[in-house]
N, C-alpha and C. Protein backbone atom coordinates (compact mmCIF):
# COMPACT_ATOMS: atom_id res chain seq x y z
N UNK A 1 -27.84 -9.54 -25.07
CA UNK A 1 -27.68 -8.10 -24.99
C UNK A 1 -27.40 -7.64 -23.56
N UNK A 2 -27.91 -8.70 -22.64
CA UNK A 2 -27.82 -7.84 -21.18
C UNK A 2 -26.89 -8.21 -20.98
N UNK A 3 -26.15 -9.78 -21.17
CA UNK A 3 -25.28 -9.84 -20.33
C UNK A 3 -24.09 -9.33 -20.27
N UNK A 4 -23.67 -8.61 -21.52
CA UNK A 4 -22.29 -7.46 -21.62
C UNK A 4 -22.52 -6.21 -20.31
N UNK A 5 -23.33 -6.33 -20.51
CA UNK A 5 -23.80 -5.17 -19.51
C UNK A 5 -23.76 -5.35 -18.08
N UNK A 6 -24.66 -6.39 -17.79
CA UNK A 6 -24.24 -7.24 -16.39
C UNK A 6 -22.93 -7.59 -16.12
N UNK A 7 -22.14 -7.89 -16.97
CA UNK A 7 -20.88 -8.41 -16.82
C UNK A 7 -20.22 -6.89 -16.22
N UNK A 8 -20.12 -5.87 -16.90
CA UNK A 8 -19.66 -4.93 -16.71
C UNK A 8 -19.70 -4.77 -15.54
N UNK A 9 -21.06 -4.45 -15.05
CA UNK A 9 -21.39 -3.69 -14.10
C UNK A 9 -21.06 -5.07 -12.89
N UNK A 10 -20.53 -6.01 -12.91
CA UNK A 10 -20.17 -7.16 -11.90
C UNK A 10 -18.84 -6.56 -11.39
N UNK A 11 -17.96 -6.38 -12.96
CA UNK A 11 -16.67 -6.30 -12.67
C UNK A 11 -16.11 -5.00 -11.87
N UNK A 12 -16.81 -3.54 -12.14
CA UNK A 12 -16.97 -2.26 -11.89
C UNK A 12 -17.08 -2.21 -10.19
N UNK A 13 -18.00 -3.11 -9.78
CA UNK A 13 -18.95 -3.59 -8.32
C UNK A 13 -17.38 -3.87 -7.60
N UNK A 14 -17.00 -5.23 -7.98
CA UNK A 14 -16.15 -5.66 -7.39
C UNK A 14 -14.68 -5.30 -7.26
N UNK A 15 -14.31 -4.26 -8.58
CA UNK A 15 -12.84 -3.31 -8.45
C UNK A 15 -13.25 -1.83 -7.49
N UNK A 16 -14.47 -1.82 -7.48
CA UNK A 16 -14.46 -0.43 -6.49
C UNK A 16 -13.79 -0.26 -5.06
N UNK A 17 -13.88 -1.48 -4.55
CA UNK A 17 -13.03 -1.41 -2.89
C UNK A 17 -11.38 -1.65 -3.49
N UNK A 18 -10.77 -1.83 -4.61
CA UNK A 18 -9.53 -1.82 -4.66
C UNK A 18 -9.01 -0.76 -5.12
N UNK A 19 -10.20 0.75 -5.51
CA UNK A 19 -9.79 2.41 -5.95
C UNK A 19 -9.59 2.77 -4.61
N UNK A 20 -9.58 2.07 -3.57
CA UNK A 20 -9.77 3.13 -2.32
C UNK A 20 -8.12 3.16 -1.87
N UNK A 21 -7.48 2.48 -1.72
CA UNK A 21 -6.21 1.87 -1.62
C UNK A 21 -4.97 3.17 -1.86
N UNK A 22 -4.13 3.81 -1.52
CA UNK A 22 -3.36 5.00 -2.09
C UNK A 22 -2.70 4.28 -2.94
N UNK A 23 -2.01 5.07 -4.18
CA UNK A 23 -1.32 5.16 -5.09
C UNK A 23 0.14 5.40 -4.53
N UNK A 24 1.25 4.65 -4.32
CA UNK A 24 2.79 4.80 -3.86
C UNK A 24 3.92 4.58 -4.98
N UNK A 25 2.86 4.10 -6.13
CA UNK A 25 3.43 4.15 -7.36
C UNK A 25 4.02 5.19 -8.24
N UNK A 26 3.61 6.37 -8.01
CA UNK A 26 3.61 7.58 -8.16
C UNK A 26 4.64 8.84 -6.90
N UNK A 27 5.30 9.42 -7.91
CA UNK A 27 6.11 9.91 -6.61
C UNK A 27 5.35 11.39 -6.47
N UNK A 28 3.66 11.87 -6.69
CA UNK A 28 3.14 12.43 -6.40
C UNK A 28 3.30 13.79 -6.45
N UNK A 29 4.50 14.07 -7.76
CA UNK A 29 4.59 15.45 -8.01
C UNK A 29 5.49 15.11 -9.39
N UNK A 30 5.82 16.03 -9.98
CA UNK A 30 6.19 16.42 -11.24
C UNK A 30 7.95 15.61 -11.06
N UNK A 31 8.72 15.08 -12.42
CA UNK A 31 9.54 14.29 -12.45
C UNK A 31 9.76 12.46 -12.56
N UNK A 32 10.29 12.02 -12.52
CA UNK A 32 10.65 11.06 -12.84
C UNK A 32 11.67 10.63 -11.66
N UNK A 33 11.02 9.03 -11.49
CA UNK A 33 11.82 8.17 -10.08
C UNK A 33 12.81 6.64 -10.86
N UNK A 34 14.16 6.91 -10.33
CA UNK A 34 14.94 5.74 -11.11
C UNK A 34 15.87 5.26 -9.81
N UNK A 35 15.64 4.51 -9.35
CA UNK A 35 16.34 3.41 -8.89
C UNK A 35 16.96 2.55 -9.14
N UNK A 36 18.28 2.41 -8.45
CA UNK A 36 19.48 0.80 -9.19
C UNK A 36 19.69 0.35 -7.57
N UNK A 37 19.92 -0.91 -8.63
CA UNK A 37 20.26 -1.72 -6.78
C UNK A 37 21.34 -2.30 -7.24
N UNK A 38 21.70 -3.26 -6.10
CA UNK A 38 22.42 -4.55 -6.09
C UNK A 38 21.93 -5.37 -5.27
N UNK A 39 21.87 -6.61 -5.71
CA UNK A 39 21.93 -7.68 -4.29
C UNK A 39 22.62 -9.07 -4.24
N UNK A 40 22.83 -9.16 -3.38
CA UNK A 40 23.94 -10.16 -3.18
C UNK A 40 22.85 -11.75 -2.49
N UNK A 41 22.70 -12.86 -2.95
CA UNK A 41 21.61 -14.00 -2.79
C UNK A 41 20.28 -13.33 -3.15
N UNK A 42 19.55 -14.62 -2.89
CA UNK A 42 18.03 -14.58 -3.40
C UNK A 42 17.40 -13.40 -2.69
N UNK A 43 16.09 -13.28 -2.89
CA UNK A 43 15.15 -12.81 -2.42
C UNK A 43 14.70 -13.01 -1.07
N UNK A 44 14.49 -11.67 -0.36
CA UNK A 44 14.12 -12.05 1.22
C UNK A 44 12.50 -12.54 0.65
N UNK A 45 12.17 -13.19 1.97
CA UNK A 45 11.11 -13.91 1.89
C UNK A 45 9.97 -13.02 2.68
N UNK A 46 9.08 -13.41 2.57
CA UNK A 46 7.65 -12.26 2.98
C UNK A 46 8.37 -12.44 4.81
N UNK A 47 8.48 -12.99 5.28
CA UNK A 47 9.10 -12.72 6.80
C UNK A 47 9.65 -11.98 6.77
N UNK A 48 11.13 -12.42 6.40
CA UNK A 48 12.11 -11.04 6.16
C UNK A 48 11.28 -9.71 5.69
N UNK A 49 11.19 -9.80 4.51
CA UNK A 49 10.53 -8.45 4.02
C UNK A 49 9.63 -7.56 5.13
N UNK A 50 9.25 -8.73 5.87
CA UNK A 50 7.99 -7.91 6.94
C UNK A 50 9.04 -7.05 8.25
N UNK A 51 9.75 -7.97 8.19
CA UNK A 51 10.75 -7.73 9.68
C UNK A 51 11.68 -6.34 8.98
N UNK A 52 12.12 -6.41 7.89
CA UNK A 52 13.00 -5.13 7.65
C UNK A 52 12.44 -3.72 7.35
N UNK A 53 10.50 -4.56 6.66
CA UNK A 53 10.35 -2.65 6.71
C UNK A 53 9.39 -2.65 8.16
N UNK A 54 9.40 -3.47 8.94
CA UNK A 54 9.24 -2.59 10.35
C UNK A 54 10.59 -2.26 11.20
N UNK A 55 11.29 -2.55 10.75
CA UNK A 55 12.75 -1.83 11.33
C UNK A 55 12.81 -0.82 10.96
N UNK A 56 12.36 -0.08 9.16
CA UNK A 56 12.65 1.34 9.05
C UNK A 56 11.95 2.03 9.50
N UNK A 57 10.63 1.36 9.61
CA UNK A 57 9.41 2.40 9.98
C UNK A 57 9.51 2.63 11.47
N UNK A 58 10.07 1.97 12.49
CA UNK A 58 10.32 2.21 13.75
C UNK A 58 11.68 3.41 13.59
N UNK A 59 12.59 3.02 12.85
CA UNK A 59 13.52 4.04 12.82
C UNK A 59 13.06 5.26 12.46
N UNK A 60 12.33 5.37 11.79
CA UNK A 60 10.91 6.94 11.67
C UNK A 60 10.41 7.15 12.52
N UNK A 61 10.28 6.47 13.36
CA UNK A 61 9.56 7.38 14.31
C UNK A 61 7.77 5.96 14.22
N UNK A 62 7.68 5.67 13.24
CA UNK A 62 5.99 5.03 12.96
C UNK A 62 6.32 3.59 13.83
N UNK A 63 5.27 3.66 14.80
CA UNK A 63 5.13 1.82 15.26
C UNK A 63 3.99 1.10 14.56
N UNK A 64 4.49 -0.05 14.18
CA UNK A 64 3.72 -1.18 13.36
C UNK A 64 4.16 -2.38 14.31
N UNK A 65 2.69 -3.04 14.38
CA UNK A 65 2.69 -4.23 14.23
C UNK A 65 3.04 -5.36 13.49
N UNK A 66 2.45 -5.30 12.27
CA UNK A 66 2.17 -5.91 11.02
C UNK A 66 2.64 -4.67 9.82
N UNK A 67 3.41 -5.41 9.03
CA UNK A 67 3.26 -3.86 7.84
C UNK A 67 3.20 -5.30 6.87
N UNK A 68 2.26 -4.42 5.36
CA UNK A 68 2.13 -5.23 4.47
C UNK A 68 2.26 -4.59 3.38
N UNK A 69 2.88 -4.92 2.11
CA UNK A 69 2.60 -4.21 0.56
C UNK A 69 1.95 -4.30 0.19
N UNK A 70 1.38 -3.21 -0.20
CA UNK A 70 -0.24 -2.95 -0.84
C UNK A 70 0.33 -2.80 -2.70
N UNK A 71 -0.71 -4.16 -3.33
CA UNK A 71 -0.69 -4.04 -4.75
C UNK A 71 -0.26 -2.63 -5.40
N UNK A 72 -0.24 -1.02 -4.75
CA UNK A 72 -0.03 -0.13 -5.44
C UNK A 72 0.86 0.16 -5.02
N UNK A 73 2.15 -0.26 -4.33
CA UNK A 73 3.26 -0.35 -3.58
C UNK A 73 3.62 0.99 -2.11
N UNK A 74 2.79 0.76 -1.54
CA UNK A 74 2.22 1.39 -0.09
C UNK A 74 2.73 0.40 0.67
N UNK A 75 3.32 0.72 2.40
CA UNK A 75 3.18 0.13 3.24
C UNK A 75 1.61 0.03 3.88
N UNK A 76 1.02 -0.68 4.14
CA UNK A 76 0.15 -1.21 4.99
C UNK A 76 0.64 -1.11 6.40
N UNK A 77 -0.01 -0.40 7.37
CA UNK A 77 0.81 -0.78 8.49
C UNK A 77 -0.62 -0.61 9.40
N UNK A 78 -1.00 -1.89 10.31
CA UNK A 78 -1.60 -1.91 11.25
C UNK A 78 -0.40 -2.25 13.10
N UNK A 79 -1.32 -1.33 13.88
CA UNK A 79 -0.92 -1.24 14.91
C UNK A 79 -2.47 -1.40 16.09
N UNK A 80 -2.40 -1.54 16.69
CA UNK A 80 -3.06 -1.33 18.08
C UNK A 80 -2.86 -0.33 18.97
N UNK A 81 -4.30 0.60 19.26
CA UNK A 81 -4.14 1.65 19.30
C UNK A 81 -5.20 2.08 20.73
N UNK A 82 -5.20 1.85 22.06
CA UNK A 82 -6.08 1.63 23.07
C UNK A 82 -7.25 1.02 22.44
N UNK A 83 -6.86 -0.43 22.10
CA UNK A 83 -7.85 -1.21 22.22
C UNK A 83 -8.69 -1.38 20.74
N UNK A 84 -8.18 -0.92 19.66
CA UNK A 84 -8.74 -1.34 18.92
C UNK A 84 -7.44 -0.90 17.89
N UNK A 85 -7.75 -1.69 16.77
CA UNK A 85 -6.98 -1.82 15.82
C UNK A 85 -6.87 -0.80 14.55
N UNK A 86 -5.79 -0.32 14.47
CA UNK A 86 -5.92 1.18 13.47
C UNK A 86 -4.71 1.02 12.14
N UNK A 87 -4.96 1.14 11.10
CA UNK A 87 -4.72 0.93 9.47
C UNK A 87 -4.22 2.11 9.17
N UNK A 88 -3.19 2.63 8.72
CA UNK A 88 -2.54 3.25 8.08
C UNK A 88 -1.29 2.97 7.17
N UNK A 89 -1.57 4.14 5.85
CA UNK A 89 -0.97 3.69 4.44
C UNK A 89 0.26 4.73 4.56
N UNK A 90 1.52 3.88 3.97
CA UNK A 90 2.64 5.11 3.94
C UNK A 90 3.57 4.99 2.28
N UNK A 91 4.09 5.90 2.44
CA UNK A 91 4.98 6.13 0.71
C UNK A 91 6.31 5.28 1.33
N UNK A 92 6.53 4.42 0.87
CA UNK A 92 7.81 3.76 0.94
C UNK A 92 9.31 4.19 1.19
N UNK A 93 9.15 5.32 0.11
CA UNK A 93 10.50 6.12 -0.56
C UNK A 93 10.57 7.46 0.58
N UNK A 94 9.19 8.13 1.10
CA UNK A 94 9.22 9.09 1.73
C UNK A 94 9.26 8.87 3.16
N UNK A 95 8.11 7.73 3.25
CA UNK A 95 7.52 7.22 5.13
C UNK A 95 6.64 8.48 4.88
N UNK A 96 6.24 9.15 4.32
CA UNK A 96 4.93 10.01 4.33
C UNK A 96 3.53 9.01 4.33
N UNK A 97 2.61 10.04 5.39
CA UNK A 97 1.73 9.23 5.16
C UNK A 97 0.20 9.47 3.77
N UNK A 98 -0.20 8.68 3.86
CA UNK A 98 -0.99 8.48 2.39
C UNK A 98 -2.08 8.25 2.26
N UNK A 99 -3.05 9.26 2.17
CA UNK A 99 -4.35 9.41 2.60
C UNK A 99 -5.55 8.40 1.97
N UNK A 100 -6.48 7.45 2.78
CA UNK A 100 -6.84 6.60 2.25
C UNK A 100 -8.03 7.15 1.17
N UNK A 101 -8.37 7.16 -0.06
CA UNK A 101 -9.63 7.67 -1.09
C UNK A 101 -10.64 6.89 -0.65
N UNK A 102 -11.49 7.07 -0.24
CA UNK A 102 -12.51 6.17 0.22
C UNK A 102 -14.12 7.25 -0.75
N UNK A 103 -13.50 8.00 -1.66
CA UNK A 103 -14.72 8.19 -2.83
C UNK A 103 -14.87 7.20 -3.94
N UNK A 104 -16.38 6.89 -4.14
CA UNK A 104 -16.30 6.02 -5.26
C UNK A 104 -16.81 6.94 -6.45
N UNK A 105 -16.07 6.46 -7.32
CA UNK A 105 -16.26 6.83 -8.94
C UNK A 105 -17.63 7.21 -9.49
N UNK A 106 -18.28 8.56 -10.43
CA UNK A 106 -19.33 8.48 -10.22
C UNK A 106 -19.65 7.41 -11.68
């Protein structure tokens, strides 16, 4: 009997630090988002990928060190900032930035 319960409350524990994360999945207002591509060869590789979206984000105006995709499709972008290291989340499609939720669920 307990352990459905325990189980629960394991899994609940351990997805709570991944609600904090912004949502970039979402184009954060009313409508619908459709994109077409093309591409010509494979897939850039996590290097590439890293090197081209810090090329756009410098072309914005944002300096990154490191930028990373966040599971909810956010840039990750850490920089160095007098001496200590500072985390900020951005919308891909916009370069808006994307406020981190750091409330947990009641």
């Amino acid at each position: 009997m307990w352990r459905p319960i325990a189980l629960a409350g394991l899994v609940a524990l351990l997805a709570t630090p991944a609600l904090a994360d912004p949502n970039c999945l979402t184009t954060g207002g009313p409508g619908l988002y459709v994109e077409f591509g093309v591409q010509v060869g494979g897939d850039y590789t996590e290097t590439e990928q890293e090197q081209l979206d810090k090329i756009r984000l410098r072309r914005a105006g944002i300096s990154a060190d490191t930028v990373e995709r966040t599971w909810l499709g956010c840039y990750k972008v850490t920089r160095r900032v007098g001496g200590s290291w500072v985390t900020e989340y951005y919308d891909p499609r916009t370069l808006r930035q994307m406020p981190l939720n750091l409330t947990l669920p009641d």
